[in-house]
C-alpha atoms as a PDB file:
ATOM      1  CA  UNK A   1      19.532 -43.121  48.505  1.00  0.00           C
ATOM      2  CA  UNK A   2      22.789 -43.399  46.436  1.00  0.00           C
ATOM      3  CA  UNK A   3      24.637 -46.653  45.619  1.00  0.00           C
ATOM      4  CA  UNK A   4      28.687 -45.979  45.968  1.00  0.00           C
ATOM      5  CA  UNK A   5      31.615 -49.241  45.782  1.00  0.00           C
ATOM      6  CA  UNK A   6      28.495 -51.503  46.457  1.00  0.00           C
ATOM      7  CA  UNK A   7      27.217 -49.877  49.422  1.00  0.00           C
ATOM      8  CA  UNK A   8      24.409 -47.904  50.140  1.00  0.00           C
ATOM      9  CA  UNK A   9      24.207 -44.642  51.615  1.00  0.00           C
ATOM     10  CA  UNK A  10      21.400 -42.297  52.705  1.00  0.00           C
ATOM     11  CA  UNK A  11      21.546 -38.274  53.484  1.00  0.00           C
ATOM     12  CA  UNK A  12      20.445 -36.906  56.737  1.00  0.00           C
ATOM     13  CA  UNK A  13      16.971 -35.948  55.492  1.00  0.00           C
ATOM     14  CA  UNK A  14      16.223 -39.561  54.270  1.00  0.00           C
ATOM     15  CA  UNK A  15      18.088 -41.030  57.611  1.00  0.00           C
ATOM     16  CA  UNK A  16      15.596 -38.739  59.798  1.00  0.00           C
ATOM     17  CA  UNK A  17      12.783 -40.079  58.339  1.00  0.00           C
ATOM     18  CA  UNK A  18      13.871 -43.603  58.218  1.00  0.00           C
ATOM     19  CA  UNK A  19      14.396 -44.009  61.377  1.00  0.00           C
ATOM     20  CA  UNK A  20      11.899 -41.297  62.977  1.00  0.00           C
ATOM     21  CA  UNK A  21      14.649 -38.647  64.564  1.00  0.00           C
ATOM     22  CA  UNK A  22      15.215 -34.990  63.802  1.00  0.00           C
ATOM     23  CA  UNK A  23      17.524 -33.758  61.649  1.00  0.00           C
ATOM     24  CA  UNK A  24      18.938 -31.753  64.748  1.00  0.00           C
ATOM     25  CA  UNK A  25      19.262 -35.269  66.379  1.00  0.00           C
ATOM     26  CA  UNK A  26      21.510 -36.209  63.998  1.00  0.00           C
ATOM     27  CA  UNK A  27      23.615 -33.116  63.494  1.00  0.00           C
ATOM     28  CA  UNK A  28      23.632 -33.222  67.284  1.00  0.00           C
ATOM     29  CA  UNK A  29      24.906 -37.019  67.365  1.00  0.00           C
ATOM     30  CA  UNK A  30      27.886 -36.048  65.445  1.00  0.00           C
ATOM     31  CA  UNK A  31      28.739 -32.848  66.649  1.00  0.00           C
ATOM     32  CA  UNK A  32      29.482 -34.694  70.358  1.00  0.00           C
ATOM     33  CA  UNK A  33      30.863 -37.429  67.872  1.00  0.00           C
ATOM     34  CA  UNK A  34      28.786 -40.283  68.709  1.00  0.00           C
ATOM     35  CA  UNK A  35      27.297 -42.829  67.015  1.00  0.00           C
ATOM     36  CA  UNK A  36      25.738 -43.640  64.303  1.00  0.00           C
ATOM     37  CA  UNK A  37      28.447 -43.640  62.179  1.00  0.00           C
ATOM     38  CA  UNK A  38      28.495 -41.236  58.890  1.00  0.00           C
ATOM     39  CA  UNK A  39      30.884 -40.120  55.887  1.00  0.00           C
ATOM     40  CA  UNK A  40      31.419 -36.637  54.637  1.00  0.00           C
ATOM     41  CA  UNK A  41      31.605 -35.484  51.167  1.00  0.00           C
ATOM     42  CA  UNK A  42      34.861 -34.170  50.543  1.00  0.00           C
ATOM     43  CA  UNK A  43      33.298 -32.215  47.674  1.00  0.00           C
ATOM     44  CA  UNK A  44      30.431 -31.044  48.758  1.00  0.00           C
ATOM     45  CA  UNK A  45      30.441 -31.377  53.045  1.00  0.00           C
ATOM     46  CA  UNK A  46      27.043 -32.976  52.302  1.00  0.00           C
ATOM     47  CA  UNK A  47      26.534 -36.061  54.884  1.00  0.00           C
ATOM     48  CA  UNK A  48      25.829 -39.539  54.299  1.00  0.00           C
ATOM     49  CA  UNK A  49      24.797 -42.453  56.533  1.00  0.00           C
ATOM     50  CA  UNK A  50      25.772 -46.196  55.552  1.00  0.00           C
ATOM     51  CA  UNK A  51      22.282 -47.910  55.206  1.00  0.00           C
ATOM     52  CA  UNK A  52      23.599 -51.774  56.747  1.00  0.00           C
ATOM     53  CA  UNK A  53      25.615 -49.734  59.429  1.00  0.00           C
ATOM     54  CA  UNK A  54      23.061 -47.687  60.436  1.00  0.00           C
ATOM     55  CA  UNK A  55      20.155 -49.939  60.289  1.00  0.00           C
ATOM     56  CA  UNK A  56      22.543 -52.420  62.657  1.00  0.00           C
ATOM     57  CA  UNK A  57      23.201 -49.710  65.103  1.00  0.00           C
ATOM     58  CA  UNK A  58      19.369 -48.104  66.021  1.00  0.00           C
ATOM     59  CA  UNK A  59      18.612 -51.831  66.077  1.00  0.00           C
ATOM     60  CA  UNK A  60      21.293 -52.674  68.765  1.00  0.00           C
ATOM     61  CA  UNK A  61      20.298 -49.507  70.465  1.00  0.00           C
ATOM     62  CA  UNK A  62      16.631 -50.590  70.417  1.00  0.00           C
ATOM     63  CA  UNK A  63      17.750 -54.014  71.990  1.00  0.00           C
ATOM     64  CA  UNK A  64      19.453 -52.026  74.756  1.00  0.00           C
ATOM     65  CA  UNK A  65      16.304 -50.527  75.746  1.00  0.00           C
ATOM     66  CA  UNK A  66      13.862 -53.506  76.175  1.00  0.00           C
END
């Protein structure tokens, strides 16, 4: 997890295991560009997930389902 203007971000490994989806799900999610929203190192091309952003969005998807 990195810390960056206050916010915190986590790579694709970490997000996979956080919230219990492949790594393929992911790259998957944003090739079709749908959610959950991410940000792209300019530098590097590595990808990062917003923690708050993405925590919010599997639990309004989770709601959905129920």
């Amino acid at each position: 997890m990195m810390e960056l203007l206050g916010k915190k971000f986590i790579n694709e490994k970490e997000a996979s295991q956080r919230y219990d989806y492949s790594p393929y799900w992911f790259r998957k999610q944003r090739l079709n560009k749908k959610e959950p929203k991410f940000v792209k190192s300019a530098g590097t091309g590595k990808i990062y997930y917003p923690v708050d952003e993405t925590d919010k969005w599997f639990r309004d998807k989770m709601e959905m389902q129920i």
